[in-house]
Protein backbone atom coordinates (compact mmCIF):
# COMPACT_ATOMS: atom_id res chain seq x y z
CA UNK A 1 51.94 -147.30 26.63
CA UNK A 2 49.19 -146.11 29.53
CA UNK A 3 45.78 -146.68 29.71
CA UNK A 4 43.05 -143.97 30.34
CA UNK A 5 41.07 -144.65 32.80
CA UNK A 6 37.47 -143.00 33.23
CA UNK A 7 35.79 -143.43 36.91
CA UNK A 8 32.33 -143.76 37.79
CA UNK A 9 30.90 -141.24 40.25
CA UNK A 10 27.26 -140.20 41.33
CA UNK A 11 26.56 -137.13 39.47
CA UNK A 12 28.43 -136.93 36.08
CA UNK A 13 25.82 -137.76 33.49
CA UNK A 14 25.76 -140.86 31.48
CA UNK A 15 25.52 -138.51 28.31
CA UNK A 16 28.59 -136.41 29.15
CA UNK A 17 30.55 -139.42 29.50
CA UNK A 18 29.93 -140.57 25.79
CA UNK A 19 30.07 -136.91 24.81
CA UNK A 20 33.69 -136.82 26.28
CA UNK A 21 34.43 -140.38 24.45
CA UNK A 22 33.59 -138.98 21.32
CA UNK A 23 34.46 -135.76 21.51
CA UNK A 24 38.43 -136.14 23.39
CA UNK A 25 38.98 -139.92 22.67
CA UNK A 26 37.32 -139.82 18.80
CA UNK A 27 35.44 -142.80 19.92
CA UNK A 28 31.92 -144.10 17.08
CA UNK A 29 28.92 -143.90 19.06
CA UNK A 30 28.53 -147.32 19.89
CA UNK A 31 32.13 -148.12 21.21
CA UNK A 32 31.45 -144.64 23.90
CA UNK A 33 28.31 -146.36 24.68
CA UNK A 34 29.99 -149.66 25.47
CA UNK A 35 32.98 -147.99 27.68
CA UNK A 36 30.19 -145.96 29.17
CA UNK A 37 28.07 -148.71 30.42
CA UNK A 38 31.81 -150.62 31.90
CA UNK A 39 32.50 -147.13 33.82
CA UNK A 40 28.84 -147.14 35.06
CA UNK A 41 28.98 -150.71 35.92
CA UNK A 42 32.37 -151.96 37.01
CA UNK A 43 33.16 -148.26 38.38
CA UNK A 44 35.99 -147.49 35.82
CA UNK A 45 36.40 -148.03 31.72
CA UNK A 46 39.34 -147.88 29.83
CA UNK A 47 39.06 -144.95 27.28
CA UNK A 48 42.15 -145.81 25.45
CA UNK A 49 45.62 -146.42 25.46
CA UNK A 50 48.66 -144.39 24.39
CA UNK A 51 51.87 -143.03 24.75
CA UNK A 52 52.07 -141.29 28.13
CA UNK A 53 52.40 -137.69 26.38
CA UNK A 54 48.87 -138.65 24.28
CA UNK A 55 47.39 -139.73 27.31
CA UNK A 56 48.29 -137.12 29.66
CA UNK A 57 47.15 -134.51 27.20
CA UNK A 58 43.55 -136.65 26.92
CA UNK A 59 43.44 -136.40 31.11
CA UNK A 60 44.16 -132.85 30.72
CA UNK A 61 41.42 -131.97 28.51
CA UNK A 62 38.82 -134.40 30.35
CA UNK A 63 39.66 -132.21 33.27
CA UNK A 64 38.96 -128.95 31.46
CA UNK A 65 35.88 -130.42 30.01
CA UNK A 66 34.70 -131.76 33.02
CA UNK A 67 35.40 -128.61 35.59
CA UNK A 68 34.08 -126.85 32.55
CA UNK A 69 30.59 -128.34 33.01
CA UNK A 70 30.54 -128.41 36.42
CA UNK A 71 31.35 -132.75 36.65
CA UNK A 72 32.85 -134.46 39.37
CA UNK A 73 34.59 -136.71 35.90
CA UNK A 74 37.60 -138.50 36.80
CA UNK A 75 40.46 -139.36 34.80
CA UNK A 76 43.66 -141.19 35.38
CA UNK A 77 46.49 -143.60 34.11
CA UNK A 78 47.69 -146.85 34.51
CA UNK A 79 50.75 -148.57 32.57
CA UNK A 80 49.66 -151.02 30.20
């Protein structure tokens, strides 16, 4: 299993993030908030965790997403 990871960075909006955490990672309101705030905080938030296909296609489309809207977002993995 892998963990998402979302970094923080100075210009992606705080609203985009929980957009993406709803939107990619089907994440309620409140639980995006929550990861949010850790990524604007502590500088990274785990998103989720899955099997590394899952969670490679999840980078993938936070990427498009992201280059889509013209964010800096950053997305990687880490084994769980």
């Amino acid at each position: 299993m892998w963990r998402v990871i979302l970094h923080n960075d100075d210009y992606t909006t705080q609203d985009f993030v929980v957009w993406v955490l709803k939107s990619v990672f089907r994440k309620p309101e409140d639980e995006a908030v929550r990861i949010m705030i850790d990524v604007h905080r502590r500088g990274k938030g785990v998103a989720g965790v899955y099997p590394f296909d899952v969670a490679d296609t999840k980078i993938a489309q936070v990427k498009e997403l992201a280059e889509r809207n013209e964010f800096p977002l950053l997305c990687s993995l880490e084994p769980e």
